[in-house]
Protein backbone atom coordinates (compact mmCIF):
# COMPACT_ATOMS: atom_id res chain seq x y z
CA UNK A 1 37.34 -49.56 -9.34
CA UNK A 2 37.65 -52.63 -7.32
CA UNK A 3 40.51 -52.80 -4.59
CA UNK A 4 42.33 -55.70 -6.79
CA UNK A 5 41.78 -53.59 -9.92
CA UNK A 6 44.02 -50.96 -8.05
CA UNK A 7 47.23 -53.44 -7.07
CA UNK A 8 47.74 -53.84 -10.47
CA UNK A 9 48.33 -50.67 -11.20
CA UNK A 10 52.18 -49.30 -10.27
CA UNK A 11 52.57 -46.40 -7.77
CA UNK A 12 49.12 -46.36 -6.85
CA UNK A 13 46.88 -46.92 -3.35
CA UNK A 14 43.27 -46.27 -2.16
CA UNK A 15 43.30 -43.73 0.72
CA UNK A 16 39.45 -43.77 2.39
CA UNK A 17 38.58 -41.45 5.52
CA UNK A 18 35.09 -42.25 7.36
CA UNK A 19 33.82 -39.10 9.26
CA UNK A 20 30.11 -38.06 9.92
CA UNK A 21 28.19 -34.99 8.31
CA UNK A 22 24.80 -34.61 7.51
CA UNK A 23 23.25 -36.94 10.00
CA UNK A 24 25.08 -39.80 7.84
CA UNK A 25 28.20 -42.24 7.88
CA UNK A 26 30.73 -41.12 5.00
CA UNK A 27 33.83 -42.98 3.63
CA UNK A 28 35.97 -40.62 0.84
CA UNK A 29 38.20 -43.07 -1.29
CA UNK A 30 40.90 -41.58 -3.48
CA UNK A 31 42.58 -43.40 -6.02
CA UNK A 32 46.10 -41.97 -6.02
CA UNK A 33 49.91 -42.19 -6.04
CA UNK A 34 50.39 -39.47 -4.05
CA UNK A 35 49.14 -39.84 -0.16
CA UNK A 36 49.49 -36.06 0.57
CA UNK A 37 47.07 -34.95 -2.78
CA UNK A 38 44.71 -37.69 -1.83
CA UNK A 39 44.30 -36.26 1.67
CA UNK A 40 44.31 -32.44 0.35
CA UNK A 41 41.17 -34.26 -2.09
CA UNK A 42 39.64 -35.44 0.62
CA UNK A 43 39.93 -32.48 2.94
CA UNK A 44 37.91 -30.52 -0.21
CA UNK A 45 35.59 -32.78 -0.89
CA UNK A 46 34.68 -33.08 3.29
CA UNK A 47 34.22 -28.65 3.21
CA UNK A 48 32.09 -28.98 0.30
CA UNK A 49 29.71 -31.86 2.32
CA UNK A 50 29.50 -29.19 4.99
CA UNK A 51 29.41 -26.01 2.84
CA UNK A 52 25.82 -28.06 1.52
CA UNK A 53 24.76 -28.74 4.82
CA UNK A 54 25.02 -25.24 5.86
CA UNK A 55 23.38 -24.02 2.45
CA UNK A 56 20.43 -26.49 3.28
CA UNK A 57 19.83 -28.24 6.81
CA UNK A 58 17.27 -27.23 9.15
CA UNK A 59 19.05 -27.49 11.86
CA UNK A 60 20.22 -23.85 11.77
CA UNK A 61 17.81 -20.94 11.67
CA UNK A 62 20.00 -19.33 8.62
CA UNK A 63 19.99 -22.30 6.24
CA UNK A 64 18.00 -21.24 2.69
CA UNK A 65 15.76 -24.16 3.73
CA UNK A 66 14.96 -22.78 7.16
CA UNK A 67 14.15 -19.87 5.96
CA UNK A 68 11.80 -21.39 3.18
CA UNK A 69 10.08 -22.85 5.57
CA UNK A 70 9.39 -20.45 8.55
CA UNK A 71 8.10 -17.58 5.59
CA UNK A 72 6.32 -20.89 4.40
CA UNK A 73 2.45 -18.91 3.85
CA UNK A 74 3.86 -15.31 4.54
CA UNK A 75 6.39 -13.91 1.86
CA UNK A 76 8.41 -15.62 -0.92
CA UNK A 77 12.48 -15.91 0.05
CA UNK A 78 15.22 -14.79 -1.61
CA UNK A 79 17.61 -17.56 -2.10
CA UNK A 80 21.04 -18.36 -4.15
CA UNK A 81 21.31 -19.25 -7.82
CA UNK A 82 22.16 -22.95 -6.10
CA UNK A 83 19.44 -23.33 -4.16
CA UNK A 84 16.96 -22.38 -6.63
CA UNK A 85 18.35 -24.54 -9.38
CA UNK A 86 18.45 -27.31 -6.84
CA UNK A 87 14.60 -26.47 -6.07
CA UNK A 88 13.93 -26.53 -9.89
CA UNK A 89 15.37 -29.77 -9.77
CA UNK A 90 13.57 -31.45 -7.31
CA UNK A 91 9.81 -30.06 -8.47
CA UNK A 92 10.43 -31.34 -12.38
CA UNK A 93 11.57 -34.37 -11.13
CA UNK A 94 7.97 -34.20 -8.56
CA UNK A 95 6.15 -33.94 -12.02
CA UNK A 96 8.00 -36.82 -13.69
CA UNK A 97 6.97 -39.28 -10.82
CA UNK A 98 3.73 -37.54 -10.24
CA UNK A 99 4.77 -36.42 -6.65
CA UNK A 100 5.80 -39.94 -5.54
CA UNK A 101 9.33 -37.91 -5.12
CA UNK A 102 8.29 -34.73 -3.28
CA UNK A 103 10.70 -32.43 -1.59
CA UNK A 104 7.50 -31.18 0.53
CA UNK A 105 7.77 -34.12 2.75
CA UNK A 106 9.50 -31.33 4.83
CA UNK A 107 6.14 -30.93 6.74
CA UNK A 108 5.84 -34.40 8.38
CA UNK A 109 9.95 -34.83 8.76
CA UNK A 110 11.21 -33.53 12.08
CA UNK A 111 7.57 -33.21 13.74
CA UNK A 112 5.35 -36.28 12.66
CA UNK A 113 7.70 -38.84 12.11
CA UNK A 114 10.92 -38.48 13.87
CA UNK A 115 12.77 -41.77 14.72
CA UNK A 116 15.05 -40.74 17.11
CA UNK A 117 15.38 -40.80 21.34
CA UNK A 118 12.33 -38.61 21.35
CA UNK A 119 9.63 -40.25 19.32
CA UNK A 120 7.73 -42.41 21.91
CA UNK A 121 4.89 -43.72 19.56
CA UNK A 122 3.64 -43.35 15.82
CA UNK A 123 1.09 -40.15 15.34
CA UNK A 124 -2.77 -40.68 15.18
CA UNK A 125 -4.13 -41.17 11.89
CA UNK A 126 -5.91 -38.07 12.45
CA UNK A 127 -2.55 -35.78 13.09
CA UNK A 128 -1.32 -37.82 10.33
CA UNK A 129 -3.60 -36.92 7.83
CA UNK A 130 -3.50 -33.29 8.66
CA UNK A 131 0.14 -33.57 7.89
CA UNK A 132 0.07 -35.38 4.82
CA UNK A 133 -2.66 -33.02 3.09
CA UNK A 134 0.70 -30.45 3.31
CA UNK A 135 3.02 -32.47 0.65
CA UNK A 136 2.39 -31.19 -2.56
CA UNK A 137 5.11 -29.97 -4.60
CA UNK A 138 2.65 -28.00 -6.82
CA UNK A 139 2.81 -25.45 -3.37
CA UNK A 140 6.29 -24.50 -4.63
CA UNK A 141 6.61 -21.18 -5.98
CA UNK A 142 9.77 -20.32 -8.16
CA UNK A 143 10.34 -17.06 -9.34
CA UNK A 144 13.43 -17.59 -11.50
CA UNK A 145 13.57 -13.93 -12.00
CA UNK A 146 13.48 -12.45 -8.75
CA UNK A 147 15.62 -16.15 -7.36
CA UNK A 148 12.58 -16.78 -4.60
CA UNK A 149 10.70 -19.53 -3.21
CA UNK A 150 7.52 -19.31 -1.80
CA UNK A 151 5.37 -21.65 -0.15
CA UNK A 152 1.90 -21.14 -0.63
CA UNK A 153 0.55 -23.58 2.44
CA UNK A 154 1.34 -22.14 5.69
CA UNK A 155 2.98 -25.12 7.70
CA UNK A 156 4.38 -26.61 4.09
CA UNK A 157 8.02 -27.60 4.73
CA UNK A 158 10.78 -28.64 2.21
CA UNK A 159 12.65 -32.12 3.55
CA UNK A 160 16.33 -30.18 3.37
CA UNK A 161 17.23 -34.15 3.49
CA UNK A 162 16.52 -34.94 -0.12
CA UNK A 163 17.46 -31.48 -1.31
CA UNK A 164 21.16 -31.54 0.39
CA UNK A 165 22.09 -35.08 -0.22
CA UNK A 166 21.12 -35.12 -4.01
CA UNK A 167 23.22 -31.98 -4.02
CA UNK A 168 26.25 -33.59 -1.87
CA UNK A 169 26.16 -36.59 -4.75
CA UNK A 170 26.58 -34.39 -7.85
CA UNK A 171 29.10 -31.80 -6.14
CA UNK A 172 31.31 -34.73 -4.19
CA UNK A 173 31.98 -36.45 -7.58
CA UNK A 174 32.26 -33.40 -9.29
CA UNK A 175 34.92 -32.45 -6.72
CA UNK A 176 36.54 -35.36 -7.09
CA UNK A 177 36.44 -35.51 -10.68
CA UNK A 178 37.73 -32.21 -11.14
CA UNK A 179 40.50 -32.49 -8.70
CA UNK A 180 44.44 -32.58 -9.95
């Protein structure tokens, strides 16, 4: 809905809040004729951002994803009904595109290619061929009975990146959506 689109209708304003979770820029917009439910809407749809990143970042040791990834080549990992239908997710749609979307990118994220203050230069090809021989989704073990994951390869990471932010997209607007 377009900000003109909302004037015209009575009793009604856009309330937006810009905040930063999950290494990204947000802005929430609520559509609304009441300020105080907008805000309450936001305020739910900002813990459910963060419940995700706690579910899935590696930047804490307790994360699902962390956990995938330092038993990555030991022992499968029991994880929740979320994560694993989130996994699921992520390797059929690996098969669709023939691994041109692969969530084990995870091995060259944080230590071959990391664009931040630390990263001084670009890897050798050498380093970075060792790395890339690690993405392949088809080293993604599901057991939908026993709700593990197990990584056959043993420095194969999942990219908690593209896992967690396709999450945040369906649950936000479901939040929203579902929201009175």
């Amino acid at each position: 809905m377009e900000a003109t689109d909302i004037a015209a209708i009575p009793n009604t304003r856009l309330v937006k809040q810009s905040m930063r979770l999950m290494g990204n820029r947000f802005e929430i917009s609520v559509v609304t004729g009441n300020t105080l439910q907008a805000r309450r809407a936001i305020d739910l749809a900002v813990q459910e951002i963060q419940r995700i990143e706690n579910l899935l970042t590696t930047f804490k040791d307790d994360s699902e994803t962390n956990r995938i990834n330092a038993n990555a080549g030991i022992v499968p990992v029991h994880v929740s009904s979320e994560t694993l239908a989130l996994i699921q997710r992520s390797l059929k749609i690996s098969s669709l595109t023939q691994g041109a979307f692969d969530i084990t990118y995870g091995a060259i994220d944080k230590r071959l290619w990391n664009f931040d203050q630390t990263m001084k230069a670009l890897p050798d090809a050498a380093t970075a061929k060792q790395a890339i021989r690690l993405i392949n989704y088809r080293n993604v073990l599901v057991n939908e009975k026993d709700k593990t994951v197990f990584l056959k390869e043993k420095a194969c990471a999942l990219a908690s990146v593209v896992l967690a932010k396709d999450m945040r997209r369906r649950k936000q607007s479901s939040c929203c959506k579902n929201w009175e």
